[in-house]
Structures are given as C-alpha cells and as structure tokens.
N, C-alpha and C. Protein backbone atom coordinates (compact mmCIF):
# COMPACT_ATOMS: atom_id res chain seq x y z
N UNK A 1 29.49 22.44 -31.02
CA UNK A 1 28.06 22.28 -30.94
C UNK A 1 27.41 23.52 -31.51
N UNK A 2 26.31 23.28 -32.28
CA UNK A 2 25.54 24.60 -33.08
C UNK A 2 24.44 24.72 -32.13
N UNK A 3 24.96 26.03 -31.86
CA UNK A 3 23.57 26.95 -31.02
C UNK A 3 22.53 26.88 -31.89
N UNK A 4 22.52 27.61 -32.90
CA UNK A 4 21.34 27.58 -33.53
C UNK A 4 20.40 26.12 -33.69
N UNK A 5 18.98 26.41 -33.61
CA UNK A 5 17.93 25.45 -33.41
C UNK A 5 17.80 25.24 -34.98
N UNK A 6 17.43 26.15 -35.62
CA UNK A 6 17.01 25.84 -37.41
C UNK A 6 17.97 25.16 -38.07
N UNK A 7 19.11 25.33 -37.58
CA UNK A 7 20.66 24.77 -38.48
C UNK A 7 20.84 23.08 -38.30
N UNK A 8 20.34 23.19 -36.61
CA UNK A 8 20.29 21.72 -36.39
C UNK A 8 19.48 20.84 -36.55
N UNK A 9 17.96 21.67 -36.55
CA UNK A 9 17.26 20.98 -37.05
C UNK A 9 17.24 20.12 -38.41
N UNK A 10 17.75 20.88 -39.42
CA UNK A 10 17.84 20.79 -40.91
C UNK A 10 19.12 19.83 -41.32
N UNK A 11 19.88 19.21 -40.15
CA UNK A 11 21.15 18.50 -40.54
C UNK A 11 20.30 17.20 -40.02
N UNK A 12 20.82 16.33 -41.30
CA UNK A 12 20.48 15.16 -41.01
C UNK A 12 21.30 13.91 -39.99
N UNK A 13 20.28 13.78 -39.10
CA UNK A 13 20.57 12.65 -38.14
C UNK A 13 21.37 11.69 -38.52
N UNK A 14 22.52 11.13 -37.14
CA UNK A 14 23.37 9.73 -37.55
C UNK A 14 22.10 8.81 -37.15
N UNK A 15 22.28 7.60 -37.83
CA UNK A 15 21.56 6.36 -37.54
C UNK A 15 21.82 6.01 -36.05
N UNK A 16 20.48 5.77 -35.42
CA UNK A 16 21.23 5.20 -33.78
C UNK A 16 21.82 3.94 -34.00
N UNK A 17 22.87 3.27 -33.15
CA UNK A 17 23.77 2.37 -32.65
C UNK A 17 22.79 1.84 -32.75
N UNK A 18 22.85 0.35 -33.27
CA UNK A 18 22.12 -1.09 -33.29
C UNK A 18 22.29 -1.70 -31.70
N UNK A 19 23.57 -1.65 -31.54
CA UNK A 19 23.49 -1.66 -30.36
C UNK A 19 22.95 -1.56 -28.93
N UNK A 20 22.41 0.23 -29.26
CA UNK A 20 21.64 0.96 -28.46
C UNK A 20 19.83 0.59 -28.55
N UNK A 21 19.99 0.45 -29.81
CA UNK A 21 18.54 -0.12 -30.08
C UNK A 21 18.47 -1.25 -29.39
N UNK A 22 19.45 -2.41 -29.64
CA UNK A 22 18.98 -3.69 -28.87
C UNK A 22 18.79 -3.16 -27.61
N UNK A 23 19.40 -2.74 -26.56
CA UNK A 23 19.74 -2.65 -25.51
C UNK A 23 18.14 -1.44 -24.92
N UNK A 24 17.59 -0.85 -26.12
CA UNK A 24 16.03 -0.05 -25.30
C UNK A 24 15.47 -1.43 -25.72
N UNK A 25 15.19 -1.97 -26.92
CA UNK A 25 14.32 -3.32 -26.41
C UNK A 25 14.66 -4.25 -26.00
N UNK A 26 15.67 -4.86 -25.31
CA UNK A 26 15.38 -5.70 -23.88
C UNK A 26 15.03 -4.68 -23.01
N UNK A 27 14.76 -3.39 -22.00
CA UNK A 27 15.01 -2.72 -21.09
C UNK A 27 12.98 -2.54 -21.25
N UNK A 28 12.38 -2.26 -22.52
CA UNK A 28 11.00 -2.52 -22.21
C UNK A 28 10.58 -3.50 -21.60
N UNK A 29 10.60 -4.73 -21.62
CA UNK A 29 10.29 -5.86 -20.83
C UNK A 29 10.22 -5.23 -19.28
N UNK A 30 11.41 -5.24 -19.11
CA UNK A 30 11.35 -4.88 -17.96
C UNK A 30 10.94 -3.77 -17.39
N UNK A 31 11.01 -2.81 -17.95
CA UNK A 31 10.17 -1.71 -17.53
C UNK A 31 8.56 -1.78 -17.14
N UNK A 32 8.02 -2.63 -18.04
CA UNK A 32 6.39 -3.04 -17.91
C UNK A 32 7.04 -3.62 -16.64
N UNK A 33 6.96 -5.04 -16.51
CA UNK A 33 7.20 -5.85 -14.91
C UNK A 33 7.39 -5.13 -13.82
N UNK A 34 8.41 -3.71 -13.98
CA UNK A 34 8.08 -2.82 -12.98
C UNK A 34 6.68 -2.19 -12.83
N UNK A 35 6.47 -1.68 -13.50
CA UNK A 35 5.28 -0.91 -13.63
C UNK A 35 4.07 -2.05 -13.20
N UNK A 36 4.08 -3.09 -13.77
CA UNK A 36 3.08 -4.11 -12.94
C UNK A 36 3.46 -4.55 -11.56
N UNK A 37 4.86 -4.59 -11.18
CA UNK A 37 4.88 -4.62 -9.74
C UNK A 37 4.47 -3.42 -8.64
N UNK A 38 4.35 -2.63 -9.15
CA UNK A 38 4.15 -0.91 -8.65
C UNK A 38 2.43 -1.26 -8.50
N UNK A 39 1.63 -1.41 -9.13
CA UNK A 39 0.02 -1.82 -9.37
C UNK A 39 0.35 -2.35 -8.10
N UNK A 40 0.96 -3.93 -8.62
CA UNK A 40 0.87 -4.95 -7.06
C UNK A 40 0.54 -4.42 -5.99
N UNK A 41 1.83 -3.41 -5.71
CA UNK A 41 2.70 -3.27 -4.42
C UNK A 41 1.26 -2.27 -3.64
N UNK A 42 0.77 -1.39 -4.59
CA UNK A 42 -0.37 -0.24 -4.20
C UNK A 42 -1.47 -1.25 -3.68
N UNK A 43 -2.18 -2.67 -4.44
CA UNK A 43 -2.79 -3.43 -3.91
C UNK A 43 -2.65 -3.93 -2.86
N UNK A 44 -1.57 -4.38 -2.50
CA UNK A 44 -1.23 -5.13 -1.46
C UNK A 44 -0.98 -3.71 -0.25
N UNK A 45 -0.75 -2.52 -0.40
CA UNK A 45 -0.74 -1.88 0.56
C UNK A 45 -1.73 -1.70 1.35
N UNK A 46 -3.31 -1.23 0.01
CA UNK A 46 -3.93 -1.15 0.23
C UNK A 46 -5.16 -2.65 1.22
N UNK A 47 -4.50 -3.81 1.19
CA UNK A 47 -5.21 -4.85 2.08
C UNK A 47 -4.10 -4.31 3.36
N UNK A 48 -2.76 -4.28 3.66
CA UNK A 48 -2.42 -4.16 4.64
C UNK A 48 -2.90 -3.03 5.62
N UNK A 49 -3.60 -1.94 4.95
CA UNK A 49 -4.53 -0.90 5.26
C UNK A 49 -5.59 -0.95 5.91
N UNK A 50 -6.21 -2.08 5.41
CA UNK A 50 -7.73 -2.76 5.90
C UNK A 50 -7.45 -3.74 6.78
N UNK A 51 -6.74 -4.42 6.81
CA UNK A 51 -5.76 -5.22 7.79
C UNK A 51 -5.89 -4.48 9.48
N UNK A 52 -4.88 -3.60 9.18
CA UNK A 52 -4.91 -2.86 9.99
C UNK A 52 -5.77 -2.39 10.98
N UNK A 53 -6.51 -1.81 9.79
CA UNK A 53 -8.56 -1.57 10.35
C UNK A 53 -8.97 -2.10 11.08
N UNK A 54 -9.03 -3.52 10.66
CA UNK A 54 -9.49 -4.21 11.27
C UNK A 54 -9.35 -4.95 12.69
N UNK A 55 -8.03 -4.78 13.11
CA UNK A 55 -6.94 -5.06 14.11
C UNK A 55 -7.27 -4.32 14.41
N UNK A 56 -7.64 -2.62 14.50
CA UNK A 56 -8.20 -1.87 15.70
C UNK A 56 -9.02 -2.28 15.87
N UNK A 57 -10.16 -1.92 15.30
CA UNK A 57 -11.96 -2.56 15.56
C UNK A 57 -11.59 -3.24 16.21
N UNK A 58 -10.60 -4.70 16.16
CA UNK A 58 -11.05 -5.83 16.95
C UNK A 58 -10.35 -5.43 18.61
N UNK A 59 -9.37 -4.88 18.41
CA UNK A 59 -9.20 -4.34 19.95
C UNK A 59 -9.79 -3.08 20.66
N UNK A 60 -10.44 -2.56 20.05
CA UNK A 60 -11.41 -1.51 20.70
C UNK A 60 -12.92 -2.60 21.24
N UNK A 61 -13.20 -3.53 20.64
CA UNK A 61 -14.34 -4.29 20.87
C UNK A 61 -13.42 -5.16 22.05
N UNK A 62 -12.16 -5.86 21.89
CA UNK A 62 -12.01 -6.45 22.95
C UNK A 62 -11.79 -6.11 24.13
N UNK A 63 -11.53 -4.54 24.65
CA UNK A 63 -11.28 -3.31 25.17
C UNK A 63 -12.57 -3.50 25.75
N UNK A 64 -13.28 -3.01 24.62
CA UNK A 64 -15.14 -2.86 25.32
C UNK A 64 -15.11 -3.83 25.99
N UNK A 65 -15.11 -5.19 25.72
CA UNK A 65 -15.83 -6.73 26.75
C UNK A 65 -15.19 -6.65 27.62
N UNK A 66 -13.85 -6.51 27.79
CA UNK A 66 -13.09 -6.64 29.10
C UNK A 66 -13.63 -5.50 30.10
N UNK A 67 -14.33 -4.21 29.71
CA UNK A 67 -14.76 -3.23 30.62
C UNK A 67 -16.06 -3.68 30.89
N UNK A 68 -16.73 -4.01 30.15
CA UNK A 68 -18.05 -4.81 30.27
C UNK A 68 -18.10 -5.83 31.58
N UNK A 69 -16.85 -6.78 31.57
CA UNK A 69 -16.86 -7.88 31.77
C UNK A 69 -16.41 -7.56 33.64
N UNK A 70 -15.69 -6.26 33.73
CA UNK A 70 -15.28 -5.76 34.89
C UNK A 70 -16.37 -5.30 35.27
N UNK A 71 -16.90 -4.78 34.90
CA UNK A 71 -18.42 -3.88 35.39
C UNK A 71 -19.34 -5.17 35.99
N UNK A 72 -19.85 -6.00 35.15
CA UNK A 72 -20.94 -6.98 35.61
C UNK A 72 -19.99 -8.09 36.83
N UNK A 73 -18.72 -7.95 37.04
CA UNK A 73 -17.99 -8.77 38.15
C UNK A 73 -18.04 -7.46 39.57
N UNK A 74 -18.18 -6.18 39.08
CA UNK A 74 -18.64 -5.64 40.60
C UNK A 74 -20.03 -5.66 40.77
N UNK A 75 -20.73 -5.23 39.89
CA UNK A 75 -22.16 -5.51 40.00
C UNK A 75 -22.47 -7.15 40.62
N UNK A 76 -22.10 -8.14 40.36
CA UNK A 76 -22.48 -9.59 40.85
C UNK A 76 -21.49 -9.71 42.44
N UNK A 77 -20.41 -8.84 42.58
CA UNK A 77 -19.79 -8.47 43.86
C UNK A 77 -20.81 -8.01 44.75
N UNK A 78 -21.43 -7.10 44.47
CA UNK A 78 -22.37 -6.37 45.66
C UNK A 78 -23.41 -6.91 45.86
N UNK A 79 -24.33 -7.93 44.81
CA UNK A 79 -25.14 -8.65 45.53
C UNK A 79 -25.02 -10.22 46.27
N UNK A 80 -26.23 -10.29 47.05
CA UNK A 80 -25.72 -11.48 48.18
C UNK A 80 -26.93 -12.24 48.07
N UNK A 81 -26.63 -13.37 48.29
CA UNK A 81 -27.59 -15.15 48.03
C UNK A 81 -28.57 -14.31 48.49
N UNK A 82 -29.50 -14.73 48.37
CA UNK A 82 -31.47 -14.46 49.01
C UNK A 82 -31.60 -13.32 48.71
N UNK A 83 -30.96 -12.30 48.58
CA UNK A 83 -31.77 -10.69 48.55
C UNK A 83 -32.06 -10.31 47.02
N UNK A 84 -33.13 -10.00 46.34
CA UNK A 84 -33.61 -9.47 45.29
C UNK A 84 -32.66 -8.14 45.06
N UNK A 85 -31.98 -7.92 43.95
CA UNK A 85 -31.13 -7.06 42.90
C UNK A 85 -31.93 -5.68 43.19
C-alpha cells in the first residue's frame, strides 16, 4: 500500500465490480423505505405522546368528580328533611 497521498492520487482507478454496482442499486430502494419508515415511526410516536396526554387529563378530571362527588355525598349526609341548609 502507498503511503503517499499525491502518488495515489495520480494512479488511475480499477473500474468498480458490476457486480458491486448492481448490488448499491438494489440497496437504494431500500434504504429510502427505511428512511420513510423512520418519518412514520417519529409520527406515530408523536400521536402516542398526545395519546398519552390525554389519558392523564382524563384521569385527573375523573379524580376531580370522584372528590367532588364524595364531598357533595357528606354535605347531603349532614343535612336532614325540613331544616333549611
């Protein structure tokens, strides 16, 4: 192998393998399809994200009613038929 950079530069290249050529273009195809599944995958994370979100909100609100819902059952506990609140 030649150390030198100028020596190698200046020698002319073997032709690449036909072979090798076929074999980088089938491997683009697929490389895009990855790269568009990667997009996907960030989309779809990103709804399972908001998903999520939303599944708290809804149990912090159902949290709230059930404390709500305990509160106005002692409050209607302590008062009695005929007497004004």
């Amino acid at each position: 192998m030649d150390r030198n950079p100028r020596r190698s530069l200046t020698r002319p290249q073997p032709s690449p393998d036909p072979r090798l050529t076929a074999s980088v273009d089938e491997v683009e195809p697929t490389k895009t399809s990855v790269k568009g599944l990667a997009v996907a995958a960030e989309k779809i994370g990103a709804v399972v994200n908001l998903i999520q979100d939303v599944a708290e909100q809804t149990n912090l609100l159902a949290l709230n009613a059930t404390i709500e819902a305990a509160l106005c059952s002692e409050f209607d506990k302590g008062r009695q038929p005929g007497r004004a609140a």
